[in-house]
PDB file of N, CA and C in Angstrom:
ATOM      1  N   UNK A   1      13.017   8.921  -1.846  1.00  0.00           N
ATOM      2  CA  UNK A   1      13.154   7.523  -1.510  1.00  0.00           C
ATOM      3  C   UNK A   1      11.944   6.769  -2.055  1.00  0.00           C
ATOM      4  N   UNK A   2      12.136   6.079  -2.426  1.00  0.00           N
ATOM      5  CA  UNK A   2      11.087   4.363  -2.963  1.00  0.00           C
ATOM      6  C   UNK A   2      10.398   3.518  -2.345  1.00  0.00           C
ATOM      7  N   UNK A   3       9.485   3.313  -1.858  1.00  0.00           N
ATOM      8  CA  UNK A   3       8.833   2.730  -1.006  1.00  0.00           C
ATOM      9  C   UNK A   3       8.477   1.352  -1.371  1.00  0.00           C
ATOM     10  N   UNK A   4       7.852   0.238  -0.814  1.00  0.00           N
ATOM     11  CA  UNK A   4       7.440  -0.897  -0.884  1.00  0.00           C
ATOM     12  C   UNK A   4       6.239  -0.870   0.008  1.00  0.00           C
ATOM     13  N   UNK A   5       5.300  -1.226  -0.329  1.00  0.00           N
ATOM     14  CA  UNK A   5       4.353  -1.417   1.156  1.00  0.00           C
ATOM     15  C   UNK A   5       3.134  -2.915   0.675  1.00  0.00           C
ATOM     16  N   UNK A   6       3.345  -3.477   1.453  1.00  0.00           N
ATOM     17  CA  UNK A   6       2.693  -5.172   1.337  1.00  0.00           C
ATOM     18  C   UNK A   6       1.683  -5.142   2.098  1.00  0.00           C
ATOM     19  N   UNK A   7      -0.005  -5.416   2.344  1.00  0.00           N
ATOM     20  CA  UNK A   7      -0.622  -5.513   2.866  1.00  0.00           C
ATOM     21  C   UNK A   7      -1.668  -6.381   2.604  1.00  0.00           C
ATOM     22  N   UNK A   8      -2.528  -6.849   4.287  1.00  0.00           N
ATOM     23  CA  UNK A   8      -4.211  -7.886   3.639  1.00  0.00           C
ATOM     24  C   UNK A   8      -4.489  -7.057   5.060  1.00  0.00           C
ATOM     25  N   UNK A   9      -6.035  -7.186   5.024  1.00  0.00           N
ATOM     26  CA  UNK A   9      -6.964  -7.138   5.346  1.00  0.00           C
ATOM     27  C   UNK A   9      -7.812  -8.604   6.459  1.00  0.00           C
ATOM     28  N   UNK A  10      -7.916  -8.166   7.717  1.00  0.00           N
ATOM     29  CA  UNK A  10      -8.863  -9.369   7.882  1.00  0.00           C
ATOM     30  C   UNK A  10     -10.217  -9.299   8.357  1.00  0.00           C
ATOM     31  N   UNK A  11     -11.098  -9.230   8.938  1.00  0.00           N
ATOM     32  CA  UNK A  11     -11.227 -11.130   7.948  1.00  0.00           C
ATOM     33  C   UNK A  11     -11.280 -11.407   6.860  1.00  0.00           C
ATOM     34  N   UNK A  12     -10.982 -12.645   7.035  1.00  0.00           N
ATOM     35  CA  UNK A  12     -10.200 -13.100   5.399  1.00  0.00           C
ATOM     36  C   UNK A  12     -12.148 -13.899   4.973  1.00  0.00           C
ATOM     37  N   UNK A  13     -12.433 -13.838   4.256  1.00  0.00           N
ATOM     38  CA  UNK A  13     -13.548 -14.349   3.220  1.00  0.00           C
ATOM     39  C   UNK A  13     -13.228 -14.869   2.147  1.00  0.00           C
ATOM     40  N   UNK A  14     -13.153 -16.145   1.772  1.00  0.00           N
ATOM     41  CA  UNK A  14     -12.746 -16.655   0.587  1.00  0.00           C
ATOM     42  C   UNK A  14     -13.842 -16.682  -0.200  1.00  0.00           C
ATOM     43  N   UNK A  15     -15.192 -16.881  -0.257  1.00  0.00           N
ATOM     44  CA  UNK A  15     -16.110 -16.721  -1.179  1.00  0.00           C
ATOM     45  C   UNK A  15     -16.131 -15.647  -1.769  1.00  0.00           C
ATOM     46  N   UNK A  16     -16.392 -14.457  -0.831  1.00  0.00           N
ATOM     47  CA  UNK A  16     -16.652 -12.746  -1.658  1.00  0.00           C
ATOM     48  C   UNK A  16     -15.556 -11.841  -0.657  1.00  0.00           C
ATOM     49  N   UNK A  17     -15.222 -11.244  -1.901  1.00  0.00           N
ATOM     50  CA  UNK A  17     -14.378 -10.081  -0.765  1.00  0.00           C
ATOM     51  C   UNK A  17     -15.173  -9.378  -0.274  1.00  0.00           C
ATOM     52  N   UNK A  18     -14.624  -9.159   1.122  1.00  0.00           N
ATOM     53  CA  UNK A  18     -15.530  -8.614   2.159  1.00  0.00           C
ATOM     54  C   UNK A  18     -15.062  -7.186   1.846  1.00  0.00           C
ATOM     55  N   UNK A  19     -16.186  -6.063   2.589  1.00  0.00           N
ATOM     56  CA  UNK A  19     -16.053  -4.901   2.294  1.00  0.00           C
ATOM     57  C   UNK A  19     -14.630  -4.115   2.542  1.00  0.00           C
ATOM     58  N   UNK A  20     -14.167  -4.026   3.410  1.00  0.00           N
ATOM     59  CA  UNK A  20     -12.767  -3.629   3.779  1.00  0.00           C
ATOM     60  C   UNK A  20     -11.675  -4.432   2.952  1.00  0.00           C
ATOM     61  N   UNK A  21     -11.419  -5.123   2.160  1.00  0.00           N
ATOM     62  CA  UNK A  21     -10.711  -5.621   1.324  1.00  0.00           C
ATOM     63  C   UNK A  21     -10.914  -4.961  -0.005  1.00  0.00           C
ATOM     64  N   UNK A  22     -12.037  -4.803  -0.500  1.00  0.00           N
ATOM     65  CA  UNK A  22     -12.497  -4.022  -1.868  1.00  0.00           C
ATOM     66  C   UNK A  22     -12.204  -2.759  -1.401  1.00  0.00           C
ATOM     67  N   UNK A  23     -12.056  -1.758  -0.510  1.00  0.00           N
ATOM     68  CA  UNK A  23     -11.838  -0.737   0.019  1.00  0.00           C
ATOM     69  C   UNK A  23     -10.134  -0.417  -0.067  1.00  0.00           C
ATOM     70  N   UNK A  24      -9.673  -1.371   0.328  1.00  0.00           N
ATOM     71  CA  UNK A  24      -8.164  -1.024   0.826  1.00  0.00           C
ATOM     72  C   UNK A  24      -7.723  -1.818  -0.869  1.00  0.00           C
ATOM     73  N   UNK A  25      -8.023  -2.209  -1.412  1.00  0.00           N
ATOM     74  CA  UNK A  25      -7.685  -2.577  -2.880  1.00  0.00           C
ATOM     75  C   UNK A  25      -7.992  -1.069  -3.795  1.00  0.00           C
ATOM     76  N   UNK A  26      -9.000  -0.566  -3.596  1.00  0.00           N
ATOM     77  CA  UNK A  26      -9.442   0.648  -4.566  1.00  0.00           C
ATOM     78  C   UNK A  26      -8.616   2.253  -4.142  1.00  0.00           C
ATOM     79  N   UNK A  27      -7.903   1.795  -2.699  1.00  0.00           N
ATOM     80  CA  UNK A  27      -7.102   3.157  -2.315  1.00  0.00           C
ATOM     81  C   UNK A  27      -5.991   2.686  -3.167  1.00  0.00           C
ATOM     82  N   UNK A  28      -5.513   2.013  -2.925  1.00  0.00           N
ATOM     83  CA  UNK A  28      -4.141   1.255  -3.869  1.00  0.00           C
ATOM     84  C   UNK A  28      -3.696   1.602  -5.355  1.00  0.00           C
ATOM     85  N   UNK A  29      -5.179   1.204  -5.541  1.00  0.00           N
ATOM     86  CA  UNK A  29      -5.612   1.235  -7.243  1.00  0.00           C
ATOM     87  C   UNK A  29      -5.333   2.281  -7.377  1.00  0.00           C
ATOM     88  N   UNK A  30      -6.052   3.283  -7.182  1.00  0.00           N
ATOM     89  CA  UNK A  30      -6.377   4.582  -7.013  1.00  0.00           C
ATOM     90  C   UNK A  30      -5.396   5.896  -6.653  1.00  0.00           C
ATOM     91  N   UNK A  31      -4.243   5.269  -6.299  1.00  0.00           N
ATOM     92  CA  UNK A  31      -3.274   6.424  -5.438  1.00  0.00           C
ATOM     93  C   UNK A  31      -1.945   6.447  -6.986  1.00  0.00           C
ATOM     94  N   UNK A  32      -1.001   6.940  -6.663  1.00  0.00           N
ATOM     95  CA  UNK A  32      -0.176   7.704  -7.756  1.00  0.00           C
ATOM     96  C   UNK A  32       0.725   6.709  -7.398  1.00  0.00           C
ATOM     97  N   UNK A  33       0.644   5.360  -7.086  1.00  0.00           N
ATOM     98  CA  UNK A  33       2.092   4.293  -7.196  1.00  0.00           C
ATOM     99  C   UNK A  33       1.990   3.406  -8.870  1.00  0.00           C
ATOM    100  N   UNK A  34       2.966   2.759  -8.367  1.00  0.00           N
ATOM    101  CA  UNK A  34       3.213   2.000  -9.043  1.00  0.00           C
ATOM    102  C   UNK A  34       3.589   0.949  -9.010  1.00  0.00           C
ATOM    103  N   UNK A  35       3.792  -0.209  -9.719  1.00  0.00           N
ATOM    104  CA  UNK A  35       3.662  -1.488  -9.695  1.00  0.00           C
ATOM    105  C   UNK A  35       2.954  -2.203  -8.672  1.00  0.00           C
ATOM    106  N   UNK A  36       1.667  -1.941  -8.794  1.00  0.00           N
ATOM    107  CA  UNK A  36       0.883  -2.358  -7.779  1.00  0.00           C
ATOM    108  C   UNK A  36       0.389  -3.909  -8.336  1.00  0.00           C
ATOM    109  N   UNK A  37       0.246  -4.682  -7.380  1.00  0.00           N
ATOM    110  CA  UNK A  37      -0.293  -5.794  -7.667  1.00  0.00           C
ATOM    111  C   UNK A  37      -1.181  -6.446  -6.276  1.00  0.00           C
ATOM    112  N   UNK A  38      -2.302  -6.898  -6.558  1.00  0.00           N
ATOM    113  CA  UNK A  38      -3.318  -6.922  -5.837  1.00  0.00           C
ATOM    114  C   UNK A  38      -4.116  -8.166  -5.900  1.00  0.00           C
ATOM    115  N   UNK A  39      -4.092  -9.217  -4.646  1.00  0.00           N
ATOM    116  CA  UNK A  39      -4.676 -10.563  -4.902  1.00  0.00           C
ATOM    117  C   UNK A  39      -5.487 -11.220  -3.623  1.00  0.00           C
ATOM    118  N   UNK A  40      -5.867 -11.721  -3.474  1.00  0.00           N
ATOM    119  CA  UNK A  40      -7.199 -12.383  -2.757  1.00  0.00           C
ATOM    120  C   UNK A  40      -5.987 -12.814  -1.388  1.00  0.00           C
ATOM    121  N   UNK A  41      -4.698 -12.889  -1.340  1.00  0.00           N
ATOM    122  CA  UNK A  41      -4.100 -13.085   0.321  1.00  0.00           C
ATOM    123  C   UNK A  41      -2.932 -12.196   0.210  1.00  0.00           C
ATOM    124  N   UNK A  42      -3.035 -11.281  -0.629  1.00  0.00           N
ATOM    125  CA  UNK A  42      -1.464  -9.944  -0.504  1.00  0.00           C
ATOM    126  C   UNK A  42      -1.811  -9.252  -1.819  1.00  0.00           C
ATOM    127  N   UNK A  43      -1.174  -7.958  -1.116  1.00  0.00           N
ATOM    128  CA  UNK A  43      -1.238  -6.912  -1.838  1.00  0.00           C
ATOM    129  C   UNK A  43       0.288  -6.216  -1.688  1.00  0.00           C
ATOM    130  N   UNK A  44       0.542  -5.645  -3.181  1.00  0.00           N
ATOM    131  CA  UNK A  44       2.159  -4.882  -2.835  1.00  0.00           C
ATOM    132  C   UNK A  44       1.690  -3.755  -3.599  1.00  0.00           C
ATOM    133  N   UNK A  45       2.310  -2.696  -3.641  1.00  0.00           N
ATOM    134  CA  UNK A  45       2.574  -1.015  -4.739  1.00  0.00           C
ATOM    135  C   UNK A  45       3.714  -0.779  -4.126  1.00  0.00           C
ATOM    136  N   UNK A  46       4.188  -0.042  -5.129  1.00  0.00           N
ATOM    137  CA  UNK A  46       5.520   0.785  -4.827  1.00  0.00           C
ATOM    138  C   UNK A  46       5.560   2.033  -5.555  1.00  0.00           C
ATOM    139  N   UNK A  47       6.219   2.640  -5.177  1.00  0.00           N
ATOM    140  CA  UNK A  47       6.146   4.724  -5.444  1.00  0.00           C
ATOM    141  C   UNK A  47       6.818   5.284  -4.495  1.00  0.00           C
ATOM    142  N   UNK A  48       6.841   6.788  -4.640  1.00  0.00           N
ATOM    143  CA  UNK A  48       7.740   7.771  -3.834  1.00  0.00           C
ATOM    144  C   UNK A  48       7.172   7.787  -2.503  1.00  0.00           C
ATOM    145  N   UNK A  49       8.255   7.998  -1.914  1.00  0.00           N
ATOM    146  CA  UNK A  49       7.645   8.037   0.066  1.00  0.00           C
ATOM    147  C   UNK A  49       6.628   8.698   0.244  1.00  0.00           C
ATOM    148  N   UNK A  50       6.084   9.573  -0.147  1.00  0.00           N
ATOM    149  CA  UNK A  50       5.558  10.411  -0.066  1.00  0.00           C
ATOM    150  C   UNK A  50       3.845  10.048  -0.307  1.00  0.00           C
ATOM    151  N   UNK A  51       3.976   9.265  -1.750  1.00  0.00           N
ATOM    152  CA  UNK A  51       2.562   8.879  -2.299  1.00  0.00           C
ATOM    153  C   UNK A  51       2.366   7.635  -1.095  1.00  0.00           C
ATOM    154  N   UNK A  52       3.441   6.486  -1.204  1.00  0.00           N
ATOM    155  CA  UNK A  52       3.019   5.645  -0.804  1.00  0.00           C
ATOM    156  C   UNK A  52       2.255   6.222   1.290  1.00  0.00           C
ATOM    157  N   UNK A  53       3.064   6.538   1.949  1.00  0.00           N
ATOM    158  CA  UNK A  53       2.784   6.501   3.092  1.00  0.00           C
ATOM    159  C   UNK A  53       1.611   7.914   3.188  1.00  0.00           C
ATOM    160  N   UNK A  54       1.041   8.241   2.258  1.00  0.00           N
ATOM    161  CA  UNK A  54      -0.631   9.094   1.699  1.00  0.00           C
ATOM    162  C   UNK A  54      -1.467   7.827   1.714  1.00  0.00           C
ATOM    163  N   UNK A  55      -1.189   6.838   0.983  1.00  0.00           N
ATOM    164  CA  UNK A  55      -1.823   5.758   0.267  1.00  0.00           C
ATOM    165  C   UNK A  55      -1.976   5.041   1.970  1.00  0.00           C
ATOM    166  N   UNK A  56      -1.273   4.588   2.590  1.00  0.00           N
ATOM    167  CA  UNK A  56      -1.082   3.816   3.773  1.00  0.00           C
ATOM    168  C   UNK A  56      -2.385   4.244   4.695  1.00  0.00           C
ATOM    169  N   UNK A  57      -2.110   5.507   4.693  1.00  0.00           N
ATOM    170  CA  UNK A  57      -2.750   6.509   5.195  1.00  0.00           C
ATOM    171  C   UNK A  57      -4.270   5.947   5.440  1.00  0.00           C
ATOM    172  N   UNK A  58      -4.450   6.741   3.906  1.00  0.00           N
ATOM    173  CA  UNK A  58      -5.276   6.244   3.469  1.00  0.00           C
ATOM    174  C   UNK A  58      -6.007   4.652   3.486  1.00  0.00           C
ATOM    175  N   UNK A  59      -5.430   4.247   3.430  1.00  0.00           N
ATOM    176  CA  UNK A  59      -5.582   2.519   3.392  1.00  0.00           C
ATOM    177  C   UNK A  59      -6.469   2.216   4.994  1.00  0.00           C
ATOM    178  N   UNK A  60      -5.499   2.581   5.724  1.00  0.00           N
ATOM    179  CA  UNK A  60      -5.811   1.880   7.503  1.00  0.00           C
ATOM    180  C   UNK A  60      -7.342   2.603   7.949  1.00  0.00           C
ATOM    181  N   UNK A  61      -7.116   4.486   7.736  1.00  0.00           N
ATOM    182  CA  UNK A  61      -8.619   4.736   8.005  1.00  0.00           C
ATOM    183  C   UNK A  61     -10.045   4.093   7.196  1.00  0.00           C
ATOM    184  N   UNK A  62      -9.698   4.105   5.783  1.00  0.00           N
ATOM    185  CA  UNK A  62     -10.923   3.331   4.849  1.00  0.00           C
ATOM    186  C   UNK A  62     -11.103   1.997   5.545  1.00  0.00           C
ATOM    187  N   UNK A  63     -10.161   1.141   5.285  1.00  0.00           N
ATOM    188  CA  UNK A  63     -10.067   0.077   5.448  1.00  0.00           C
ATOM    189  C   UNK A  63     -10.892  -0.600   6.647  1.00  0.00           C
ATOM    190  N   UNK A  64     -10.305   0.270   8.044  1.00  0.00           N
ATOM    191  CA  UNK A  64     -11.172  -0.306   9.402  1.00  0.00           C
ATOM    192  C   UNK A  64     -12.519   0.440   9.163  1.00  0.00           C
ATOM    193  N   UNK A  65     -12.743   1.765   8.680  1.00  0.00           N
ATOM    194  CA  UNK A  65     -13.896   2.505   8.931  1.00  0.00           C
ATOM    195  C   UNK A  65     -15.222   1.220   8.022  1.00  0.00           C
ATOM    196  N   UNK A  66     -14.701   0.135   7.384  1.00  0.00           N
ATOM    197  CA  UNK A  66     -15.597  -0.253   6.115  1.00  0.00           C
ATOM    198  C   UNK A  66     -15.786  -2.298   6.973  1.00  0.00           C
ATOM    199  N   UNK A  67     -14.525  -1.728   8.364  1.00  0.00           N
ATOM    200  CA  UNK A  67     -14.874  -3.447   9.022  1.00  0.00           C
ATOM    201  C   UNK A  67     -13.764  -4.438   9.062  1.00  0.00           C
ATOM    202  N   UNK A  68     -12.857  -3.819   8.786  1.00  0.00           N
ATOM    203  CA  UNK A  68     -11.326  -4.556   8.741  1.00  0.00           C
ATOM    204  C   UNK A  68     -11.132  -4.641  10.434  1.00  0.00           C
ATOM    205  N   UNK A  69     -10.520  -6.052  10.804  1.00  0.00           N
ATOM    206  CA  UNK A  69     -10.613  -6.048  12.404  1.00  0.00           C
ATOM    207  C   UNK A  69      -8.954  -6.025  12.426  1.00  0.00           C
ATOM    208  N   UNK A  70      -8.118  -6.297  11.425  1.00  0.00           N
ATOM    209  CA  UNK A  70      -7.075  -6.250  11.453  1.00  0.00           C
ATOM    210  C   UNK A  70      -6.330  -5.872  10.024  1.00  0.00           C
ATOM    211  N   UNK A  71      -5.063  -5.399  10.139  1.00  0.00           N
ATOM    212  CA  UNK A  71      -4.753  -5.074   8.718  1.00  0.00           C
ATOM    213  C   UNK A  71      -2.980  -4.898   9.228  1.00  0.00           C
ATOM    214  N   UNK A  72      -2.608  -5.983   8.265  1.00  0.00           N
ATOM    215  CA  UNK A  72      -1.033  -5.763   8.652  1.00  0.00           C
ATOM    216  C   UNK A  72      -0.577  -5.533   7.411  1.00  0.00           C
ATOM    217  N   UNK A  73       0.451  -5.330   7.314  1.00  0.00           N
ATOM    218  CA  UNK A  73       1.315  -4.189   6.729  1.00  0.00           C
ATOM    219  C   UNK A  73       2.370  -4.032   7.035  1.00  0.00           C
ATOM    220  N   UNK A  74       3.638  -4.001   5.887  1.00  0.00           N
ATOM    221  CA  UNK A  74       5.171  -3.747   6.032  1.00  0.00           C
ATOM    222  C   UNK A  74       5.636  -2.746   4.655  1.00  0.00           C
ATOM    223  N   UNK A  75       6.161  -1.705   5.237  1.00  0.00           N
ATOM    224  CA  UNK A  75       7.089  -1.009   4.289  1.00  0.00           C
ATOM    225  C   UNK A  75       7.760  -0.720   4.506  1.00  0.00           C
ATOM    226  N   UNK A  76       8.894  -1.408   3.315  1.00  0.00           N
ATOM    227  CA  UNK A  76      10.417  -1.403   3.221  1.00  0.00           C
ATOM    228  C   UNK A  76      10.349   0.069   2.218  1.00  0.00           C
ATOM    229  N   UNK A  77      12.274   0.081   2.090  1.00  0.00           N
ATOM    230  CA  UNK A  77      13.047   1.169   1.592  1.00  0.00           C
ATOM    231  C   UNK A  77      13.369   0.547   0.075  1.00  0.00           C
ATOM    232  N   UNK A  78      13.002   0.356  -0.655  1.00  0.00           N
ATOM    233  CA  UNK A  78      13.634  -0.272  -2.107  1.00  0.00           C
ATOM    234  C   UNK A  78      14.379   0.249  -2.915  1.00  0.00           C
ATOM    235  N   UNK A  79      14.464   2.055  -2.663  1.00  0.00           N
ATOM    236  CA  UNK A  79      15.699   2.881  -3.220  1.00  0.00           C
ATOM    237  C   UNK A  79      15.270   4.097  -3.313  1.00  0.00           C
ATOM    238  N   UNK A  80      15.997   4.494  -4.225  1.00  0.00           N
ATOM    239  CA  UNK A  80      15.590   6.108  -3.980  1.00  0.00           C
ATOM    240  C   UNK A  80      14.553   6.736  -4.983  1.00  0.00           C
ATOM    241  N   UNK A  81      14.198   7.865  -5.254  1.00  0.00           N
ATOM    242  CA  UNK A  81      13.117   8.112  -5.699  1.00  0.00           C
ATOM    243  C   UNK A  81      13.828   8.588  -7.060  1.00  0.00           C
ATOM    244  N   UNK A  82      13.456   8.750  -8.225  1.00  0.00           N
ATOM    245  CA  UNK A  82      14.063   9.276  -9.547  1.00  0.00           C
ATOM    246  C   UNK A  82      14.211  10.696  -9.474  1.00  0.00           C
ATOM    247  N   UNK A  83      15.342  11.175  -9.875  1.00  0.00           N
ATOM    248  CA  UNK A  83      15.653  12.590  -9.345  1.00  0.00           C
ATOM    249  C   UNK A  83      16.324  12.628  -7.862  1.00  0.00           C
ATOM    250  N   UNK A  84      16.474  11.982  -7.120  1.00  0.00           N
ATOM    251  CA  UNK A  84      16.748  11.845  -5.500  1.00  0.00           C
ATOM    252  C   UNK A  84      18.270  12.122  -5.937  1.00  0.00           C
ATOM    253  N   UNK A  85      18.587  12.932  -4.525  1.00  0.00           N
ATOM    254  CA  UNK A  85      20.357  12.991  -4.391  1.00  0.00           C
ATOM    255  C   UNK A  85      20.729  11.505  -3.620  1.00  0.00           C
ATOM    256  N   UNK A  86      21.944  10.878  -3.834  1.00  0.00           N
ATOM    257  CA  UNK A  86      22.097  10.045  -3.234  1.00  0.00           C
ATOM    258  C   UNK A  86      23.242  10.608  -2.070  1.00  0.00           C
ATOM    259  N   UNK A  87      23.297   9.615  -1.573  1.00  0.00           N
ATOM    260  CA  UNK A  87      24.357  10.091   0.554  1.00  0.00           C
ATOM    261  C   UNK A  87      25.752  10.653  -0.381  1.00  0.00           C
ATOM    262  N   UNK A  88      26.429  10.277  -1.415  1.00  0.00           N
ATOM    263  CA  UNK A  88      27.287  11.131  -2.222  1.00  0.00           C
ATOM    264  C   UNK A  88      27.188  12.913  -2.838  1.00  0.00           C
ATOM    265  N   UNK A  89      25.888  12.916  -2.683  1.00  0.00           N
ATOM    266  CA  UNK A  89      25.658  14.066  -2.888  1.00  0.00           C
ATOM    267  C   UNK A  89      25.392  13.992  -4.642  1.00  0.00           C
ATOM    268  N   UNK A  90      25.181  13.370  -5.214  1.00  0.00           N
ATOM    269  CA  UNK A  90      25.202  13.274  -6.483  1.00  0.00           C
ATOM    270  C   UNK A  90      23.795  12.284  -7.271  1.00  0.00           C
ATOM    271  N   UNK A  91      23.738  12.884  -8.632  1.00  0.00           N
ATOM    272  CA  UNK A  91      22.464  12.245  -9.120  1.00  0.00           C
ATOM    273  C   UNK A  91      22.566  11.364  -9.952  1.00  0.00           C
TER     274      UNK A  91
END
């Protein structure tokens, strides 16, 4: 399955990104997704269930351990993974 996962970081700092924002941007960067895109009030990647909810993972412990007081976050289902059987049983 295909993941979606959208996230920010708060507090929000508009002058300099604050530490937990450069943190939860560089797990992102950094993890085995794809189409990641990454901006000063949202962040999205997408990849296999598997990487992404590693990456998530990843994301929430860095993220607060570096000063994030909040961090929301939604991941949807966007399809299946390449190679995946579908509910037909077929590829």
């Amino acid at each position: 399955m295909r993941l979606r996962v959208e996230f920010t970081t708060e507090p929000f700092d508009l002058d300099e990104a604050p530490a937990h924002a450069v943190v939860a941007r560089e797990v992102i960067q950094s993890a085995a997704l794809d189409a990641v895109d990454v901006g000063p009030f949202g962040n999205t990647a997408e990849g296999g269930a598997d990487e992404v909810l590693t990456a998530v993972d990843a994301l929430l412990r860095r993220s607060l351990a570096a000063g994030a007081t909040r961090v929301s976050l939604q991941v949807n289902v966007i399809g299946e993974a390449i190679g995946d059987v579908d509910r037909e049983g077929e590829k």
